[in-house]
PDB file of N, CA and C in Angstrom:
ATOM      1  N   UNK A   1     -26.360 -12.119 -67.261  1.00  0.00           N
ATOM      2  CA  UNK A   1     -25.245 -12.753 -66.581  1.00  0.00           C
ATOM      3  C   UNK A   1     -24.515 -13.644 -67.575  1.00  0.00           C
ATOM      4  N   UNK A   2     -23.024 -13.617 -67.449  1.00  0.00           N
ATOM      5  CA  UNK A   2     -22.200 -14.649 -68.372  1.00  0.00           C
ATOM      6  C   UNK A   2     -22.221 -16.274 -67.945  1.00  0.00           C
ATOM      7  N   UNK A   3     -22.564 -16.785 -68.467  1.00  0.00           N
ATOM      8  CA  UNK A   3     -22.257 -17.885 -67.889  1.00  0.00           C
ATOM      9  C   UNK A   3     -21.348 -19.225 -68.704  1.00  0.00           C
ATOM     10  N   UNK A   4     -20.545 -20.024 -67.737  1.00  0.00           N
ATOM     11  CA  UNK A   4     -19.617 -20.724 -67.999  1.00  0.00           C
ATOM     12  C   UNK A   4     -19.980 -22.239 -68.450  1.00  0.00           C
ATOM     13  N   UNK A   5     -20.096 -22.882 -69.218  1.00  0.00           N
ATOM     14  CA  UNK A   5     -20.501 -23.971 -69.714  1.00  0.00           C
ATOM     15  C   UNK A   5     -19.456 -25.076 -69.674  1.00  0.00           C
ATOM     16  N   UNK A   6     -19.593 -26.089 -68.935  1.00  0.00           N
ATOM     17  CA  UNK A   6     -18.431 -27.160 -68.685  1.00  0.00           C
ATOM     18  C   UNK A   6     -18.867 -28.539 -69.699  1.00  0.00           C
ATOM     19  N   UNK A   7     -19.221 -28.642 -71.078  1.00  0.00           N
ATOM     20  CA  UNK A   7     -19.749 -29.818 -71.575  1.00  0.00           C
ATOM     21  C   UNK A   7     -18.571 -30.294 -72.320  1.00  0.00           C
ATOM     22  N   UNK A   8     -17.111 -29.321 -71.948  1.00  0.00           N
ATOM     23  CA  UNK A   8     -16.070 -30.249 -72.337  1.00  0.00           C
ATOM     24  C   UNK A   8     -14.770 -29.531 -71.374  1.00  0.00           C
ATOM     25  N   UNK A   9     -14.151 -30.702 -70.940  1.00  0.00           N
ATOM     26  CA  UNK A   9     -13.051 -30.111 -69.709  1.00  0.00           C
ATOM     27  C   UNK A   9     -12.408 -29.087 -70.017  1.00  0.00           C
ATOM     28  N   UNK A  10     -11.596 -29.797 -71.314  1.00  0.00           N
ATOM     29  CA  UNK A  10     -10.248 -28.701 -71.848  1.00  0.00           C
ATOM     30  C   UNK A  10     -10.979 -27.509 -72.768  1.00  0.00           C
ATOM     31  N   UNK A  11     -12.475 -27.283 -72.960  1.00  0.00           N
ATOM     32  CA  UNK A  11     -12.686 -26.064 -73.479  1.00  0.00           C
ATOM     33  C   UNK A  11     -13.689 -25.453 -72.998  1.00  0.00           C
ATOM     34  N   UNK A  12     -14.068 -25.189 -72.066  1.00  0.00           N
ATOM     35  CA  UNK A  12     -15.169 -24.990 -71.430  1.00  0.00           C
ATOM     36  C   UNK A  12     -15.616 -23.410 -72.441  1.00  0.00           C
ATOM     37  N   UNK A  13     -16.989 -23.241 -72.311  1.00  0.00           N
ATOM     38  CA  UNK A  13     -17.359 -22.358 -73.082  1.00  0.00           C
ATOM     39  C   UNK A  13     -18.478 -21.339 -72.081  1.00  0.00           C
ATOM     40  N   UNK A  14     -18.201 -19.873 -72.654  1.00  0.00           N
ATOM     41  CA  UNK A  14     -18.889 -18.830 -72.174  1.00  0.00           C
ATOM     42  C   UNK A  14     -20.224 -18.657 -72.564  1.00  0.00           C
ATOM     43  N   UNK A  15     -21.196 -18.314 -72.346  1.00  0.00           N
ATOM     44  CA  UNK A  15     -22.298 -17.702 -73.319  1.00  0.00           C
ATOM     45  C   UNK A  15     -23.048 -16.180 -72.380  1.00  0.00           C
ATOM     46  N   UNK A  16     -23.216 -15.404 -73.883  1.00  0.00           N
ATOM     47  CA  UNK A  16     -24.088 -14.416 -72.812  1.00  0.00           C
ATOM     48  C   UNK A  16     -25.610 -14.810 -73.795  1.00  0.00           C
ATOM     49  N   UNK A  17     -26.280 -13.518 -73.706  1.00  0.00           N
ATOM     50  CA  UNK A  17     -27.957 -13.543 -74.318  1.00  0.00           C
ATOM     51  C   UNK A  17     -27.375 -13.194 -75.666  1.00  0.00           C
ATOM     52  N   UNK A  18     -28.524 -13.590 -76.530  1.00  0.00           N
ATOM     53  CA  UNK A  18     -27.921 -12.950 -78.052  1.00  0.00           C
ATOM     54  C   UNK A  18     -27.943 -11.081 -78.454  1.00  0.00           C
ATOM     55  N   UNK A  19     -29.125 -11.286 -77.301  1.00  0.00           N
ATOM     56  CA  UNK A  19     -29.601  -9.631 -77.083  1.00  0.00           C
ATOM     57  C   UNK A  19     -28.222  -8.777 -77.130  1.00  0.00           C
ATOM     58  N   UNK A  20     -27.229  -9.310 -75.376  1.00  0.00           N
ATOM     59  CA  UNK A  20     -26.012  -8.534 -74.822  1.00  0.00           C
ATOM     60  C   UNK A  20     -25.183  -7.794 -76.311  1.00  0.00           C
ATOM     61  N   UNK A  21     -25.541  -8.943 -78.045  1.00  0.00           N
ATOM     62  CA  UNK A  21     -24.617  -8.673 -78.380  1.00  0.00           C
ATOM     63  C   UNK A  21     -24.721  -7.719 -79.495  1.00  0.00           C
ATOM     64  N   UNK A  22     -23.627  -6.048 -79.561  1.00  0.00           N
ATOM     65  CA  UNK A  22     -23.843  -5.706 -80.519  1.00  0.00           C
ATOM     66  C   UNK A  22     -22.974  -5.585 -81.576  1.00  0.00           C
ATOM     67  N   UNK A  23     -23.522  -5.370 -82.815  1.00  0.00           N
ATOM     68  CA  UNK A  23     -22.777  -6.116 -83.880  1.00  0.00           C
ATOM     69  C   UNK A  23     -22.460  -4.617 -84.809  1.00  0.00           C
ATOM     70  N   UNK A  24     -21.238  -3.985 -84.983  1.00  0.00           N
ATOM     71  CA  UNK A  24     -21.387  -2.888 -85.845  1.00  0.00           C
ATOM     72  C   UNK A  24     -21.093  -3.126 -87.429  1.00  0.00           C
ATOM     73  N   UNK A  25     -21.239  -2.205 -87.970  1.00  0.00           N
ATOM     74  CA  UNK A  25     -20.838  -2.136 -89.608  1.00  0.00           C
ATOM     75  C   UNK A  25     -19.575  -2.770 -89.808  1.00  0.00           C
ATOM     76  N   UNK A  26     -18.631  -2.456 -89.249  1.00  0.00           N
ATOM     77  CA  UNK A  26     -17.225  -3.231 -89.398  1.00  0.00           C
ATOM     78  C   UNK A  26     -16.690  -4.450 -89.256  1.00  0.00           C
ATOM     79  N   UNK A  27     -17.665  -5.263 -88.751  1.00  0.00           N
ATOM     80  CA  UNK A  27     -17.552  -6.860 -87.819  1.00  0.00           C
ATOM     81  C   UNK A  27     -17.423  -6.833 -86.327  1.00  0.00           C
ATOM     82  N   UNK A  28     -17.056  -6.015 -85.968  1.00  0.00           N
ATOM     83  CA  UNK A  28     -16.818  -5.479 -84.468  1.00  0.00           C
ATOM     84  C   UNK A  28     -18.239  -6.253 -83.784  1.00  0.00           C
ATOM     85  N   UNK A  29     -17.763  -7.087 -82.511  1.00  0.00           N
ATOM     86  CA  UNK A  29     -18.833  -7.070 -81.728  1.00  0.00           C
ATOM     87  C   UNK A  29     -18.596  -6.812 -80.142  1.00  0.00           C
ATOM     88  N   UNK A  30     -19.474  -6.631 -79.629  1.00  0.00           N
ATOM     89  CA  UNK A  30     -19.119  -5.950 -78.656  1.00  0.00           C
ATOM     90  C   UNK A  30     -20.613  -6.066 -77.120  1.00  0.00           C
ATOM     91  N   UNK A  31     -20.490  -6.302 -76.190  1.00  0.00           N
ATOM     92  CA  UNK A  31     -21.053  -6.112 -75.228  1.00  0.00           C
ATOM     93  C   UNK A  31     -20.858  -5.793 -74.050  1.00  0.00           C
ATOM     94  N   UNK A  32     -21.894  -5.179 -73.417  1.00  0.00           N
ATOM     95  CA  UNK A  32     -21.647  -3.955 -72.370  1.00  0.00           C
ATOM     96  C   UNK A  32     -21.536  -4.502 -70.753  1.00  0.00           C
ATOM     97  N   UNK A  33     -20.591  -4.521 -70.414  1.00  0.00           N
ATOM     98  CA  UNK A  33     -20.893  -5.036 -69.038  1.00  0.00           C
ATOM     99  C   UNK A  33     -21.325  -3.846 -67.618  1.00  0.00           C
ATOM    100  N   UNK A  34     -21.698  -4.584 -67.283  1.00  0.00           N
ATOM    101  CA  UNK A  34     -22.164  -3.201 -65.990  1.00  0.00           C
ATOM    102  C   UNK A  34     -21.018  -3.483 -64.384  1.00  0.00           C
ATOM    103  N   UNK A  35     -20.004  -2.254 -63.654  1.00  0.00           N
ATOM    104  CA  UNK A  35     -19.670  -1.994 -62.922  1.00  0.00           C
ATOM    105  C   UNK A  35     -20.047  -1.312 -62.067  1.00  0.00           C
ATOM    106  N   UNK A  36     -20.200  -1.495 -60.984  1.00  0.00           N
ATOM    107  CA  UNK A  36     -20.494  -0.523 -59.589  1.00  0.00           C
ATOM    108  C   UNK A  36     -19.100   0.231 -59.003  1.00  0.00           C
ATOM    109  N   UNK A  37     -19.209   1.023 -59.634  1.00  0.00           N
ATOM    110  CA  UNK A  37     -17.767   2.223 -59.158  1.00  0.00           C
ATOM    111  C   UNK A  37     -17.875   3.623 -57.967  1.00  0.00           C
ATOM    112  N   UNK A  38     -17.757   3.363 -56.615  1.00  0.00           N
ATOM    113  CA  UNK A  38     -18.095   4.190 -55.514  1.00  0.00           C
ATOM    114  C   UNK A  38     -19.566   4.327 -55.690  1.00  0.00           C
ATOM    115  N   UNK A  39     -20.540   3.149 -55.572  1.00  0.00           N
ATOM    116  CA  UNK A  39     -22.210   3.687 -55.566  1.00  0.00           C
ATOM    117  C   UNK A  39     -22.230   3.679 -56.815  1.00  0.00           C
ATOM    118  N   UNK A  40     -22.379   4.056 -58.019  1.00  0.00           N
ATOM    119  CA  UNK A  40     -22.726   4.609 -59.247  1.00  0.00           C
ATOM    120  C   UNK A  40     -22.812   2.985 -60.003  1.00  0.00           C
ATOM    121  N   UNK A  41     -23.301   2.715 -61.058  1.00  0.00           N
ATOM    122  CA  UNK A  41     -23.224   1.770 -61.901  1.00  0.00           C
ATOM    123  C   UNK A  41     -23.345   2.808 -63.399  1.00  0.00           C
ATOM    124  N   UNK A  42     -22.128   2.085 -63.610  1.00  0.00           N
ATOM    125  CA  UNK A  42     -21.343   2.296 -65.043  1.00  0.00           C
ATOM    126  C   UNK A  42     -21.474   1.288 -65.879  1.00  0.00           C
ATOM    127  N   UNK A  43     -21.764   1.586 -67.153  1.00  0.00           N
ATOM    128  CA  UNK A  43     -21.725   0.341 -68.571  1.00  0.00           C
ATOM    129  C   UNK A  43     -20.361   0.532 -69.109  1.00  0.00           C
ATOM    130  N   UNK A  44     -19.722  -0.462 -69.312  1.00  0.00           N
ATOM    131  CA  UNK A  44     -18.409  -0.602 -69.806  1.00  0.00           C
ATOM    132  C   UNK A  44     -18.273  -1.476 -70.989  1.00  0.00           C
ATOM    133  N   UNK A  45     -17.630  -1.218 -71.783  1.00  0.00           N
ATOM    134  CA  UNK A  45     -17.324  -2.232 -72.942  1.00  0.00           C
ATOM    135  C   UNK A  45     -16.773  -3.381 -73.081  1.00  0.00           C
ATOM    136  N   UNK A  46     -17.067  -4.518 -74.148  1.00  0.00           N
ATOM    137  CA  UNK A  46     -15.801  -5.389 -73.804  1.00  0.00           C
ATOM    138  C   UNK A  46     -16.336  -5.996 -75.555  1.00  0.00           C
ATOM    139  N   UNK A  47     -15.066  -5.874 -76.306  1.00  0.00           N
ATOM    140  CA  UNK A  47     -14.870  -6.556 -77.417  1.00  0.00           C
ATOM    141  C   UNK A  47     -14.565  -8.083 -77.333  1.00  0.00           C
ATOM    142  N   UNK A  48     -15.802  -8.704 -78.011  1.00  0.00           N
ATOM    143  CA  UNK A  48     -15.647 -10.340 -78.209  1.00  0.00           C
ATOM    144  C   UNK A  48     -15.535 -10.882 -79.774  1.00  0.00           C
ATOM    145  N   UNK A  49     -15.427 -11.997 -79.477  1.00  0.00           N
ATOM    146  CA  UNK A  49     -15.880 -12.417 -80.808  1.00  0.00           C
ATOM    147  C   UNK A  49     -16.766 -13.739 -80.558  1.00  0.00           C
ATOM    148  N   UNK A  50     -17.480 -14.143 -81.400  1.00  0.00           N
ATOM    149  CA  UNK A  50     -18.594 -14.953 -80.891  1.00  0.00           C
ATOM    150  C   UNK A  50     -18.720 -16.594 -81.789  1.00  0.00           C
ATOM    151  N   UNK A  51     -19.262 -17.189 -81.048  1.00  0.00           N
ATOM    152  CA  UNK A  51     -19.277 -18.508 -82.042  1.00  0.00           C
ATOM    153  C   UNK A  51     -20.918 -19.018 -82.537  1.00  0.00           C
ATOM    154  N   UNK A  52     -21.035 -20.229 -81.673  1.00  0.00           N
ATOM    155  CA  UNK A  52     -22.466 -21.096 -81.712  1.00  0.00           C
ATOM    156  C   UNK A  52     -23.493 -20.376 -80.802  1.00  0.00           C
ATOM    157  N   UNK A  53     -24.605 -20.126 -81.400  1.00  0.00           N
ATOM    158  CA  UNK A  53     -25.747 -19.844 -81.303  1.00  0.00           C
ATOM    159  C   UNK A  53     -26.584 -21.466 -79.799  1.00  0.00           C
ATOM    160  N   UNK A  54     -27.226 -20.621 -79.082  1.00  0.00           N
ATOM    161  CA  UNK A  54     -28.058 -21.961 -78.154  1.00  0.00           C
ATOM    162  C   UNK A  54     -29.529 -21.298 -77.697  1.00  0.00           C
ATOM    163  N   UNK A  55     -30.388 -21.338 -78.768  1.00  0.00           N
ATOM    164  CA  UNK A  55     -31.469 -20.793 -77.969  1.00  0.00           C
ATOM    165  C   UNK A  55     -31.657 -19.307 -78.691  1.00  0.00           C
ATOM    166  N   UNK A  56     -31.769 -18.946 -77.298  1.00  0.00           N
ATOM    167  CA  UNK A  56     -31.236 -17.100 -77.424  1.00  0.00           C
ATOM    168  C   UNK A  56     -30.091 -16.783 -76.929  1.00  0.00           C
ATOM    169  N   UNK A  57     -29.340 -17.707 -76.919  1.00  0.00           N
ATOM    170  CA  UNK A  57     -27.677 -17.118 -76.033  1.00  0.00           C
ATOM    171  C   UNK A  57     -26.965 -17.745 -77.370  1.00  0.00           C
ATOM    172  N   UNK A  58     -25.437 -16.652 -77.054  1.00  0.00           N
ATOM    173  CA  UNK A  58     -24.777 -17.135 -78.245  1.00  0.00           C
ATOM    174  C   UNK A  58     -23.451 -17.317 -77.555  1.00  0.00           C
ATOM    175  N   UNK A  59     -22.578 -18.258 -78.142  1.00  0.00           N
ATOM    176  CA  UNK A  59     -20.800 -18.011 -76.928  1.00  0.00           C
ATOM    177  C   UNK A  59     -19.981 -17.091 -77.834  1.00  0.00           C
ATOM    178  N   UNK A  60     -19.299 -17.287 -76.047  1.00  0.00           N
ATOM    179  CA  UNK A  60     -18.047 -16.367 -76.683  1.00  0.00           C
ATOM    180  C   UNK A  60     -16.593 -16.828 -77.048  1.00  0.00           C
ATOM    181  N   UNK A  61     -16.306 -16.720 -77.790  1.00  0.00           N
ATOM    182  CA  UNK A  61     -15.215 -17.551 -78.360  1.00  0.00           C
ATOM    183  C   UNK A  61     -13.836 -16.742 -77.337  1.00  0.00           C
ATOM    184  N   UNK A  62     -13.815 -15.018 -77.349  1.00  0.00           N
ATOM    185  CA  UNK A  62     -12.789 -14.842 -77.148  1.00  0.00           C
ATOM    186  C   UNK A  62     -13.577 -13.400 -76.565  1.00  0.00           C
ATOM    187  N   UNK A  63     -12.451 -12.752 -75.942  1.00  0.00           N
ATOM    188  CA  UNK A  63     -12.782 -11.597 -75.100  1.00  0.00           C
ATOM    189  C   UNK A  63     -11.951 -10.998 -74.205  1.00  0.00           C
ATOM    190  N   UNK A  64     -12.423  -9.938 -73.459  1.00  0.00           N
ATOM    191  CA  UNK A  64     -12.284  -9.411 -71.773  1.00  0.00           C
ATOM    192  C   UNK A  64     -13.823 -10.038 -71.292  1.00  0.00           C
ATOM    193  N   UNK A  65     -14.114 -11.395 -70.407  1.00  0.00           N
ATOM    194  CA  UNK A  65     -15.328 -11.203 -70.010  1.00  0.00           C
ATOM    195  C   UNK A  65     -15.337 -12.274 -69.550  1.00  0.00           C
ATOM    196  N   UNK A  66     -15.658 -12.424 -68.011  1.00  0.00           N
ATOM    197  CA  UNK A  66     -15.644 -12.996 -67.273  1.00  0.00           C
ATOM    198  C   UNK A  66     -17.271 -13.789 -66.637  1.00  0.00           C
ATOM    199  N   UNK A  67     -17.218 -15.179 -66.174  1.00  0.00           N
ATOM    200  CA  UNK A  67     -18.340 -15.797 -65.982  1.00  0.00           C
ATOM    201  C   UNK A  67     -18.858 -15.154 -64.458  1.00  0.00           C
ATOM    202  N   UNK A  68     -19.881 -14.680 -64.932  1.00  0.00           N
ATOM    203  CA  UNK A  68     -20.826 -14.049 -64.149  1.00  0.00           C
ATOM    204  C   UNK A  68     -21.331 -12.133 -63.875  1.00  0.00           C
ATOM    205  N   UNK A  69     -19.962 -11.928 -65.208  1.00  0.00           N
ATOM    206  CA  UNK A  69     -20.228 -10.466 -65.376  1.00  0.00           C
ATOM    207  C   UNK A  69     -21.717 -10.264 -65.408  1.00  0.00           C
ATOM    208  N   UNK A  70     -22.322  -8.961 -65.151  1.00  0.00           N
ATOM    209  CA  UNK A  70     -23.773  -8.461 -66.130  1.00  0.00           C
ATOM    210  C   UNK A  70     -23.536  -7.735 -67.061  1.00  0.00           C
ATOM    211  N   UNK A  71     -24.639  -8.443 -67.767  1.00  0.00           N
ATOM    212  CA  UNK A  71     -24.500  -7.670 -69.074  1.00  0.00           C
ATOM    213  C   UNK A  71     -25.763  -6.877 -69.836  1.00  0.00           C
ATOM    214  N   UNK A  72     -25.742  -5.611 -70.380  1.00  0.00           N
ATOM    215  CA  UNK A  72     -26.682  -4.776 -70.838  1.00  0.00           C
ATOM    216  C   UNK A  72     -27.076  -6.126 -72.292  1.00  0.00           C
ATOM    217  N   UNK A  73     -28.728  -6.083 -72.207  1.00  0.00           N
ATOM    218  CA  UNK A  73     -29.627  -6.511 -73.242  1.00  0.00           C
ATOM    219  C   UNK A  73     -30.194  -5.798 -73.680  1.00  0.00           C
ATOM    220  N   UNK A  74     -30.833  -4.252 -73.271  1.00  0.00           N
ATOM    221  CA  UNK A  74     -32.142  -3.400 -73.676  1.00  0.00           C
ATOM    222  C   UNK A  74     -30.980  -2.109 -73.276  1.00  0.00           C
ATOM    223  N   UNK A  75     -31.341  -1.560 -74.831  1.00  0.00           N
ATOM    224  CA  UNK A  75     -30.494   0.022 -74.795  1.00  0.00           C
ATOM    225  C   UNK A  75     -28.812  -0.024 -75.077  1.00  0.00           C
ATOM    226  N   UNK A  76     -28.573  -1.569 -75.100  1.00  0.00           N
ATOM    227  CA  UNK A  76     -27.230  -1.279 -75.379  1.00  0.00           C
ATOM    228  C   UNK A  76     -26.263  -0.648 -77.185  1.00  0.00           C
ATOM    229  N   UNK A  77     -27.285  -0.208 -77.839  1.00  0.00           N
ATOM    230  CA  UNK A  77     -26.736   0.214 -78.820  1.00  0.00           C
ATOM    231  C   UNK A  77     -26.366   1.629 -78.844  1.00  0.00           C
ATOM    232  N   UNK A  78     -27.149   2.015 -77.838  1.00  0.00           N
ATOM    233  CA  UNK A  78     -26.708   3.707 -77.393  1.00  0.00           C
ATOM    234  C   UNK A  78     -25.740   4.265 -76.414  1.00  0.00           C
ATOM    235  N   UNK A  79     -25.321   3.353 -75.592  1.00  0.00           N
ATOM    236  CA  UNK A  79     -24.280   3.289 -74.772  1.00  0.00           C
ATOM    237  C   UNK A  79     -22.882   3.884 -75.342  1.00  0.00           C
ATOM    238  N   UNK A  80     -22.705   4.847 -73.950  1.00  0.00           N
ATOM    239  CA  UNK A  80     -21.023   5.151 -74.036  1.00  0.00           C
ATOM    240  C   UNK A  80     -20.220   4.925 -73.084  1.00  0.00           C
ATOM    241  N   UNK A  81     -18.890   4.732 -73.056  1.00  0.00           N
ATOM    242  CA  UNK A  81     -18.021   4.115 -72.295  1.00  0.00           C
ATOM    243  C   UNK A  81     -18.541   5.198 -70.986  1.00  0.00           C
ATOM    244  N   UNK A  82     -18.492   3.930 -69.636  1.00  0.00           N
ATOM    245  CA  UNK A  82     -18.541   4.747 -68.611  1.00  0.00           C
ATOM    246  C   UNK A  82     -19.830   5.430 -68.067  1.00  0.00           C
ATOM    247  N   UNK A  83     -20.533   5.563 -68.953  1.00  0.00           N
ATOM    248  CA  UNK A  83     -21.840   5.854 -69.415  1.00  0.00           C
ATOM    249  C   UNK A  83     -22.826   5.638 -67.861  1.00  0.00           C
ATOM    250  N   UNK A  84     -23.530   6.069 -66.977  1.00  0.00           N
ATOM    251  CA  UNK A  84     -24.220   5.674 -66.060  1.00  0.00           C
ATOM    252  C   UNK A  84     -25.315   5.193 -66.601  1.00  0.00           C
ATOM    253  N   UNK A  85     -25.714   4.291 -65.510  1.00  0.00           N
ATOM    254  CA  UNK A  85     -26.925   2.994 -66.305  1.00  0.00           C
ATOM    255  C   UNK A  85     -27.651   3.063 -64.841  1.00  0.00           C
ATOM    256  N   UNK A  86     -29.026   2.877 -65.140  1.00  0.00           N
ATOM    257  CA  UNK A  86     -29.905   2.003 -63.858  1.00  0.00           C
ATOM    258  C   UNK A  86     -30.217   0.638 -64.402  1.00  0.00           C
ATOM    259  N   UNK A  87     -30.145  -0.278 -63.458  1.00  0.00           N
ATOM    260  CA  UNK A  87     -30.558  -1.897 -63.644  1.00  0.00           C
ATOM    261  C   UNK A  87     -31.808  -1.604 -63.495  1.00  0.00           C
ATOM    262  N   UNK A  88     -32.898  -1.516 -64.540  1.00  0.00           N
ATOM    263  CA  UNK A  88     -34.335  -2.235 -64.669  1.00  0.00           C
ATOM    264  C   UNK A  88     -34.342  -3.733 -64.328  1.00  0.00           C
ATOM    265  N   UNK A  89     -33.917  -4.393 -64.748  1.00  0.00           N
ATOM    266  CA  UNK A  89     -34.530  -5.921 -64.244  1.00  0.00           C
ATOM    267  C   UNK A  89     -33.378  -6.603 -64.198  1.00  0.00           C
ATOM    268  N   UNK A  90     -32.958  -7.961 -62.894  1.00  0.00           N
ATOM    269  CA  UNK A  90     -31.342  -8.504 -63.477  1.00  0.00           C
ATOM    270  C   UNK A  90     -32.278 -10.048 -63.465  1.00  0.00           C
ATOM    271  N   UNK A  91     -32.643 -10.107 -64.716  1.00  0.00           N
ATOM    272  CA  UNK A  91     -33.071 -11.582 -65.110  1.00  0.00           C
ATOM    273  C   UNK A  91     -31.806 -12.482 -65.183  1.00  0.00           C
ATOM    274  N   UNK A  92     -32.034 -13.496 -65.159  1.00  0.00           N
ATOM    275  CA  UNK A  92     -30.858 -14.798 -65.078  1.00  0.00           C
ATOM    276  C   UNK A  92     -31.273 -15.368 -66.643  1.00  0.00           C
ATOM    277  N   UNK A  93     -30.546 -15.911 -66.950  1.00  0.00           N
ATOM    278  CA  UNK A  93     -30.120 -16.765 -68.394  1.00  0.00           C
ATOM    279  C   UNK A  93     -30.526 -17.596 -68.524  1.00  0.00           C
ATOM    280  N   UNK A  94     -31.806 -17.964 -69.748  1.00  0.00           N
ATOM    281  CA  UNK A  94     -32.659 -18.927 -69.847  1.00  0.00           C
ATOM    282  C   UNK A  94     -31.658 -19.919 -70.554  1.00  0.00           C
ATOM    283  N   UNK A  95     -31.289 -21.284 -70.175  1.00  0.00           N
ATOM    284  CA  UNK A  95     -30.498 -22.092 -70.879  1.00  0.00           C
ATOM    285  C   UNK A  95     -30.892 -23.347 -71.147  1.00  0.00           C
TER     286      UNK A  95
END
């Protein structure tokens, strides 16, 4: 899950798991969010860019990605757009 961090008004900050995030050869990073489209759950993409490290969660500086999306941690390097997914486990965000 994304979650929204309020420890400053005018910048409030995102974080997902450090897991969500994958990092390719090019600088590209990228994590997978999951949609429910007519019944089905789909993994979808969303290009970020990332900042400070907290733990095991890292933020997101910039994006498509909204507080409280889900997000793929396990298997997301094999993922393709659209891609059907089953939710094994929806753990919450150790913070």
């Amino acid at each position: 899950i994304v979650v929204k961090i309020e420890d400053d008004a005018d910048h409030p900050s995102l974080i997902v798991p450090r897991d969500a995030v994958v990092r390719r050869p090019d600088g590209t990073e990228t994590v997978w969010t999951i949609a429910v489209e007519d019944g089905v759950t789909k993994a979808e993409p969303r290009e970020i860019k990332t900042g400070r490290t907290y733990h095991d969660n890292i933020e997101v500086l910039s994006g498509d990605l909204e507080p409280g999306a889900r997000v793929v941690v396990r298997g997301n390097e094999i993922l393709r757009p659209g891609q059907t997914v089953t939710v094994a486990e929806d753990t919450p965000m150790d913070i």
